[in-house]
N, C-alpha and C. Protein backbone atom coordinates (compact mmCIF):
# COMPACT_ATOMS: atom_id res chain seq x y z
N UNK A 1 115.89 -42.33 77.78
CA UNK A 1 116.46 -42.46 79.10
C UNK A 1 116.11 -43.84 79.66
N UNK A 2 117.21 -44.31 80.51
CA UNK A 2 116.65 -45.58 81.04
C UNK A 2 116.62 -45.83 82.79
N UNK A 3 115.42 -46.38 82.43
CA UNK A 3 114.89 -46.44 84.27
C UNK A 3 114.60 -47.84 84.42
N UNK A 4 115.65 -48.30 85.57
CA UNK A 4 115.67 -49.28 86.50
C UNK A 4 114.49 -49.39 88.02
N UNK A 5 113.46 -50.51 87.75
CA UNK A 5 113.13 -50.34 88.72
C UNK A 5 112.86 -51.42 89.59
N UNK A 6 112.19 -51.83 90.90
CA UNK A 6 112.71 -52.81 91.72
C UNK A 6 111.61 -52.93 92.64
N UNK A 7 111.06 -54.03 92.41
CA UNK A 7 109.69 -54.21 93.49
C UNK A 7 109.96 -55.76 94.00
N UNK A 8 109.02 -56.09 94.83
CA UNK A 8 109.05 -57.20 95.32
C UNK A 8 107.73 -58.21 95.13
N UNK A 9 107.33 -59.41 94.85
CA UNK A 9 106.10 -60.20 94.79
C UNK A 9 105.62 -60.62 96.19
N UNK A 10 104.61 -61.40 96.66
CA UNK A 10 104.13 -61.86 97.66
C UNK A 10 104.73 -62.94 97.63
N UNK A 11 105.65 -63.45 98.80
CA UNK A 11 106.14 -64.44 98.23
C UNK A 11 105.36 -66.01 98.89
N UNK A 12 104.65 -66.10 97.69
CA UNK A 12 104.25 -67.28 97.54
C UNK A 12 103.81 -67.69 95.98
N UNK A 13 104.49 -69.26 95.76
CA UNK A 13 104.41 -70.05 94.67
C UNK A 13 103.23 -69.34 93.52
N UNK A 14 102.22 -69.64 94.43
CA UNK A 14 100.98 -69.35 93.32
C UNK A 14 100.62 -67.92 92.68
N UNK A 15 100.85 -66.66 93.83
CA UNK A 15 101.15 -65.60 93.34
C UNK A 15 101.88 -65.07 92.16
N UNK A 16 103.37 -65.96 92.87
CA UNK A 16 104.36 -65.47 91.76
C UNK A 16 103.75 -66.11 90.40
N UNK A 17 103.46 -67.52 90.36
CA UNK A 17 102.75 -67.92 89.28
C UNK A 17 102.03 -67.15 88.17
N UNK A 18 101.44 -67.04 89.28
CA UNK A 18 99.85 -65.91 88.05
C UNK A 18 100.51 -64.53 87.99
N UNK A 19 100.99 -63.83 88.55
CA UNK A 19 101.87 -62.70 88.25
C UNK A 19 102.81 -63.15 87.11
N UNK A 20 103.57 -64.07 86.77
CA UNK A 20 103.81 -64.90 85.77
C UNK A 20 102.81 -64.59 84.29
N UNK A 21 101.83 -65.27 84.94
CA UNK A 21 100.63 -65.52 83.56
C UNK A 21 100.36 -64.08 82.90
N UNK A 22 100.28 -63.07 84.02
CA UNK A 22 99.43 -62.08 83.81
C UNK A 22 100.35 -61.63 82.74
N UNK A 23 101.64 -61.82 83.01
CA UNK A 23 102.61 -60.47 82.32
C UNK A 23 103.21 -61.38 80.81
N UNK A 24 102.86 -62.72 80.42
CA UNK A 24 102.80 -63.27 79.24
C UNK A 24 102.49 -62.27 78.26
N UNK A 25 102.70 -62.66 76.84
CA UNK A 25 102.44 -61.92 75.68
C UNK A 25 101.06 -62.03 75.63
N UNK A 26 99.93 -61.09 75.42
CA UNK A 26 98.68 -61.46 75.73
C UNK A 26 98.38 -61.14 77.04
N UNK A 27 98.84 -61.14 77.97
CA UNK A 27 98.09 -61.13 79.33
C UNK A 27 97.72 -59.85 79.90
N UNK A 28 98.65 -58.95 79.75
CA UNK A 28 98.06 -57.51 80.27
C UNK A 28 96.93 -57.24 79.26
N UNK A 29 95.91 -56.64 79.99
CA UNK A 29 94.75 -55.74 78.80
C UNK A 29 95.27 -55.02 78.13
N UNK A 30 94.44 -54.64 76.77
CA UNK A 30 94.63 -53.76 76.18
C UNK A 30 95.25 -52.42 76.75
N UNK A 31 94.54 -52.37 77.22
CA UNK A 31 94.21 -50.74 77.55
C UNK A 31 95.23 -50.64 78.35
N UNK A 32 96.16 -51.51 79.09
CA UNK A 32 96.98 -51.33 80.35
C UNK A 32 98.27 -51.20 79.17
N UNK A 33 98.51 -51.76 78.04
CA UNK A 33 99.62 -51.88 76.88
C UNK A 33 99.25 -50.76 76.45
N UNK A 34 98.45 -50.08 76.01
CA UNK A 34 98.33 -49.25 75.12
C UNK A 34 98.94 -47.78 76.33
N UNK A 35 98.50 -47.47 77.16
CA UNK A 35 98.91 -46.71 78.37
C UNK A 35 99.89 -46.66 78.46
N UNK A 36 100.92 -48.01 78.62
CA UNK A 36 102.26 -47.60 78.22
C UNK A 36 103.03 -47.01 77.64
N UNK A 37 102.49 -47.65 76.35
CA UNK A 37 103.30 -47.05 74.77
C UNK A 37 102.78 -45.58 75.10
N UNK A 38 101.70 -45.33 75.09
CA UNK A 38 100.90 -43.58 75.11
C UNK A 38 101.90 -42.58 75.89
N UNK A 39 102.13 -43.10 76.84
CA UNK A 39 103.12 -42.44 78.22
C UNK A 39 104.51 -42.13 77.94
N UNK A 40 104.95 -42.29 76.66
CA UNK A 40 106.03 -41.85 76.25
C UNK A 40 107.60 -43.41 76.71
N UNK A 41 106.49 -44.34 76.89
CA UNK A 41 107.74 -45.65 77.23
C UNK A 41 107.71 -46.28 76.05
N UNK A 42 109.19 -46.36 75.39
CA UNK A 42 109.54 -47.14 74.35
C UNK A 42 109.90 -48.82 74.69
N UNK A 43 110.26 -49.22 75.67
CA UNK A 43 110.35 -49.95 75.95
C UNK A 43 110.35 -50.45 77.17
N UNK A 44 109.91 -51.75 77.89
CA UNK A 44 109.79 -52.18 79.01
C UNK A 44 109.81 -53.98 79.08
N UNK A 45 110.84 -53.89 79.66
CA UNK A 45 111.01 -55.93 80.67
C UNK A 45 110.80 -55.65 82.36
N UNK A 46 110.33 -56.52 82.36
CA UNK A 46 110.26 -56.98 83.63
C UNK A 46 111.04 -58.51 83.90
N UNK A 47 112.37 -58.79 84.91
CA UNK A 47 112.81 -59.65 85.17
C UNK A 47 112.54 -60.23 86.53
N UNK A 48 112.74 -61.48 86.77
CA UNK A 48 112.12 -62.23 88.22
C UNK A 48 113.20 -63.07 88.43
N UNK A 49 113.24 -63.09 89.64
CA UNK A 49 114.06 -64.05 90.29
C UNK A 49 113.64 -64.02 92.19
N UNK A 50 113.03 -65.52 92.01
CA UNK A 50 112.96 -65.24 93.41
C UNK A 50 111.61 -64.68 93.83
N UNK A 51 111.44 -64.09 94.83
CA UNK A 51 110.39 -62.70 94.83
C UNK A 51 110.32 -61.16 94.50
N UNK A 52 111.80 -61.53 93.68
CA UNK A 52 112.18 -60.02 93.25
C UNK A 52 111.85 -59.89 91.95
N UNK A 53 111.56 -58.23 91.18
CA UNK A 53 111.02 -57.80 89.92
C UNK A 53 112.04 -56.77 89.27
N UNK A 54 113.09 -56.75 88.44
CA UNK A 54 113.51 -55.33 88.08
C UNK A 54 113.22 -55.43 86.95
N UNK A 55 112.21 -53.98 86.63
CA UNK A 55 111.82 -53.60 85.68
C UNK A 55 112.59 -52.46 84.67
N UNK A 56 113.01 -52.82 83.61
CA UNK A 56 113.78 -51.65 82.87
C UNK A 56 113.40 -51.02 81.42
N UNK A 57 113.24 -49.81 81.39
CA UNK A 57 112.46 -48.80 80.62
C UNK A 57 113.37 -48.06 79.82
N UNK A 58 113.11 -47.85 78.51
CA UNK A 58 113.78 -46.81 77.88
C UNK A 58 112.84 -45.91 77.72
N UNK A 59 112.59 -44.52 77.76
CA UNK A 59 111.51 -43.77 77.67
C UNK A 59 112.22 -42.46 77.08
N UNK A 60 110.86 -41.73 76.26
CA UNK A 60 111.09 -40.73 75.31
C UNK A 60 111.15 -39.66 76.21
N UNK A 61 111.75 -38.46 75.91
CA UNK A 61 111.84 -36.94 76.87
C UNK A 61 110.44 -37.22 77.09
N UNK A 62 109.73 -36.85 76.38
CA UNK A 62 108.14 -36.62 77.07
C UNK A 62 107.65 -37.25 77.93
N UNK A 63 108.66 -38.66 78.29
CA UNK A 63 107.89 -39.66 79.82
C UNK A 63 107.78 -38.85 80.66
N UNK A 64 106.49 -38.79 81.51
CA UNK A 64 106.29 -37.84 82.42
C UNK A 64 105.60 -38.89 83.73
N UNK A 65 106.55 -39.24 84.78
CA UNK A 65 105.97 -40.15 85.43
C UNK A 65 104.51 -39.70 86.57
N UNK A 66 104.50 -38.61 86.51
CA UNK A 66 103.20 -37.76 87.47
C UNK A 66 101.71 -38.04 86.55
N UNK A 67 102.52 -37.71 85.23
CA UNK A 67 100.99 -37.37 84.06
C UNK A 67 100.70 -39.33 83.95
N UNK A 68 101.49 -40.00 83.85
CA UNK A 68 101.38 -41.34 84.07
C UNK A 68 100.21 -41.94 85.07
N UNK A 69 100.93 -41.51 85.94
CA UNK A 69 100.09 -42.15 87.65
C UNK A 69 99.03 -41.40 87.69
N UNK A 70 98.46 -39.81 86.94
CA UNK A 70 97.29 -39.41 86.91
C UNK A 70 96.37 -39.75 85.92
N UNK A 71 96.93 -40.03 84.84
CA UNK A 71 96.05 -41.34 84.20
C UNK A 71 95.57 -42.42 84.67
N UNK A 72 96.39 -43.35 85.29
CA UNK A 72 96.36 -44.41 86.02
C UNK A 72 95.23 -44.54 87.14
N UNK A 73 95.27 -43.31 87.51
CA UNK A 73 94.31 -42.85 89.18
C UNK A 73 92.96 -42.77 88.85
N UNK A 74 92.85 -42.38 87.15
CA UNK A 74 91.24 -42.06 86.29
C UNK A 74 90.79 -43.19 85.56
N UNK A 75 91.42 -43.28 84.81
CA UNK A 75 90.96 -44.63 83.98
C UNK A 75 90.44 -46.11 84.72
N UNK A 76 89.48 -46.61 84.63
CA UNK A 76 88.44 -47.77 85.54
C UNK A 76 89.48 -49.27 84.88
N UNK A 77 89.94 -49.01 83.72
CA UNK A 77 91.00 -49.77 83.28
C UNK A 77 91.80 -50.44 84.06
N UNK A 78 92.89 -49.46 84.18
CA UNK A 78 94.23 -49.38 84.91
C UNK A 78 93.99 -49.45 85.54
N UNK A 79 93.01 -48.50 86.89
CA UNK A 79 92.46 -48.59 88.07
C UNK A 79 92.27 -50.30 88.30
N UNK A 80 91.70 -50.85 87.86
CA UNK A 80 91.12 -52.45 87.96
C UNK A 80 92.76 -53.54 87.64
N UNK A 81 93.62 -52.96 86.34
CA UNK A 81 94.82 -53.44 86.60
C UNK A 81 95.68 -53.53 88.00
N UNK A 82 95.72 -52.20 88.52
CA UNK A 82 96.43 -52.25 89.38
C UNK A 82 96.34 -52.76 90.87
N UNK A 83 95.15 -52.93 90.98
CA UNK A 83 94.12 -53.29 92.26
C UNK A 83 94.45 -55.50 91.91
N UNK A 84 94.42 -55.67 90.85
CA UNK A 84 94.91 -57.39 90.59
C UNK A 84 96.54 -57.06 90.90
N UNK A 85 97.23 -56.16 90.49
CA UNK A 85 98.56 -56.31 90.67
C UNK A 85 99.01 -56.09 92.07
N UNK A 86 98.08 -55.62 92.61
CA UNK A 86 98.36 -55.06 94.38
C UNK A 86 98.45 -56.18 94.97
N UNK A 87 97.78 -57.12 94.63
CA UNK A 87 97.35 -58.26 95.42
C UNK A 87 98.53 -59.41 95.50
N UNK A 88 99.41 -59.00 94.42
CA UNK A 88 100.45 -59.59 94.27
C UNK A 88 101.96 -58.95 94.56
N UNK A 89 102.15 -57.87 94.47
CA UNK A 89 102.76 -57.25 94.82
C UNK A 89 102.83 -57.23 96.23
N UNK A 90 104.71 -57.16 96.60
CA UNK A 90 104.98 -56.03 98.04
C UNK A 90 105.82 -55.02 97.24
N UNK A 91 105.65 -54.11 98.38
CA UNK A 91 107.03 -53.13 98.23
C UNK A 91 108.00 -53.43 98.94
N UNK A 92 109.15 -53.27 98.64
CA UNK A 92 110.68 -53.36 99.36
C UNK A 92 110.39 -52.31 100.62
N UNK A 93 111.13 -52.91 101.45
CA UNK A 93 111.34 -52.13 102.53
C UNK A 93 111.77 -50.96 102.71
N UNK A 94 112.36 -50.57 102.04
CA UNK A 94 112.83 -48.69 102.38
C UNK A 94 111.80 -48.10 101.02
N UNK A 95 110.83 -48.46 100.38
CA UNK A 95 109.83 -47.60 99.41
C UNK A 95 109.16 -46.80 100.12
N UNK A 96 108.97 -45.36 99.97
CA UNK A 96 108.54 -44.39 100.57
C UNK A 96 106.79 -44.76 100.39
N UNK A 97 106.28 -44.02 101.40
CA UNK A 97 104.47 -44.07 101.47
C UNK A 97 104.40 -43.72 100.10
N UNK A 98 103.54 -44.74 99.83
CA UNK A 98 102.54 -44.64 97.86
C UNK A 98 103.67 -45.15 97.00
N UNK A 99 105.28 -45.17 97.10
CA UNK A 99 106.04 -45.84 96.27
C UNK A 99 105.22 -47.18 96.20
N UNK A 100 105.53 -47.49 94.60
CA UNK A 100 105.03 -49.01 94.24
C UNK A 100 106.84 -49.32 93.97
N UNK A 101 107.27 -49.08 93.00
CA UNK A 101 108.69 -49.56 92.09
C UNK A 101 109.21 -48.41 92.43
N UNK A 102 110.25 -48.99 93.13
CA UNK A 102 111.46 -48.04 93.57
C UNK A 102 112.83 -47.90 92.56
N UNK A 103 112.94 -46.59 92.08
CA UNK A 103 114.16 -46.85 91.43
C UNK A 103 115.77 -47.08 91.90
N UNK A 104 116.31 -47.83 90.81
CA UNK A 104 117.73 -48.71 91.63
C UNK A 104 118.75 -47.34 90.89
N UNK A 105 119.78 -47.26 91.59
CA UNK A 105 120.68 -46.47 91.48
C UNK A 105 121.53 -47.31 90.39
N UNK A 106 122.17 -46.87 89.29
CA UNK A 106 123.31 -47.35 88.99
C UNK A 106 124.88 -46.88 89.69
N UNK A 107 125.99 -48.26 89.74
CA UNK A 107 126.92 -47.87 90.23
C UNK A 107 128.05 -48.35 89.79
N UNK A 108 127.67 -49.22 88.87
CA UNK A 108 128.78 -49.90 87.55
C UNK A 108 128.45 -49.38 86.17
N UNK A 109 129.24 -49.32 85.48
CA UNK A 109 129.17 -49.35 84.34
C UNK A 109 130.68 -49.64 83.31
N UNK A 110 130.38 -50.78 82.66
CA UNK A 110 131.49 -51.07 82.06
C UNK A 110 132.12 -49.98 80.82
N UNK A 111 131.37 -49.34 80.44
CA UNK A 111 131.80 -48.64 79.26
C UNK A 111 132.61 -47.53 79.78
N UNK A 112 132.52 -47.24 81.16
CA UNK A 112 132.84 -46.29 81.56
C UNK A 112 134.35 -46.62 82.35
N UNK A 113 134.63 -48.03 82.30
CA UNK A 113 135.59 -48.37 82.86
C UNK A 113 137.02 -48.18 82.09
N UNK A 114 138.50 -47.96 82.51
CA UNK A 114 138.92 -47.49 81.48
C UNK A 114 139.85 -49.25 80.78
């Protein structure tokens, strides 16, 4: 299945920068890559433009985005990932309380066109 998602950076130069660095080949920890793959996500980009982020996922039936974020909430790992990513991060304006990445609706699709 594929999930579109849509956050926003702090917008400033140096932020976006090192939010940049962090997400290089190499830059996330171990343990924050390995969490991924574990979580049932086959795949994941993150695109930038601007101060904007859409992130897009192909994920196996078993992605379970609750069992995800309760990993996330335990592990001193991730916990410590996400607390550097906060700092860089906003949320979009209509993200509900505790939304981080809001998912984008699709409303085109060419294959579907006749």
């Amino acid at each position: 299945m594929r999930h579109v998602l849509v956050l926003d950076l702090v917008d400033d130069e140096d932020a976006i920068a090192s939010y940049g660095a962090w997400h290089r080949p190499g830059g996330p920890p171990e343990a924050v890559t390995r969490a991924i793959r574990e979580s049932g996500i086959e795949s994941m980009e993150i695109w930038h433009v601007g101060d904007r982020l859409v992130m897009i996922m192909e994920t196996t039936p078993a992605y379970d985005p609750a069992a995800s974020a309760r990993r996330a909430a335990s592990d001193p790992d991730l916990i410590a990932w996400e607390a550097l990513m906060d700092k860089l991060q906003r949320r979009i304006p209509l993200a509900e309380p505790g939304e981080k990445w809001v998912a984008a609706e699709q409303i085109y699709d060419l294959g579907a066109q006749p």
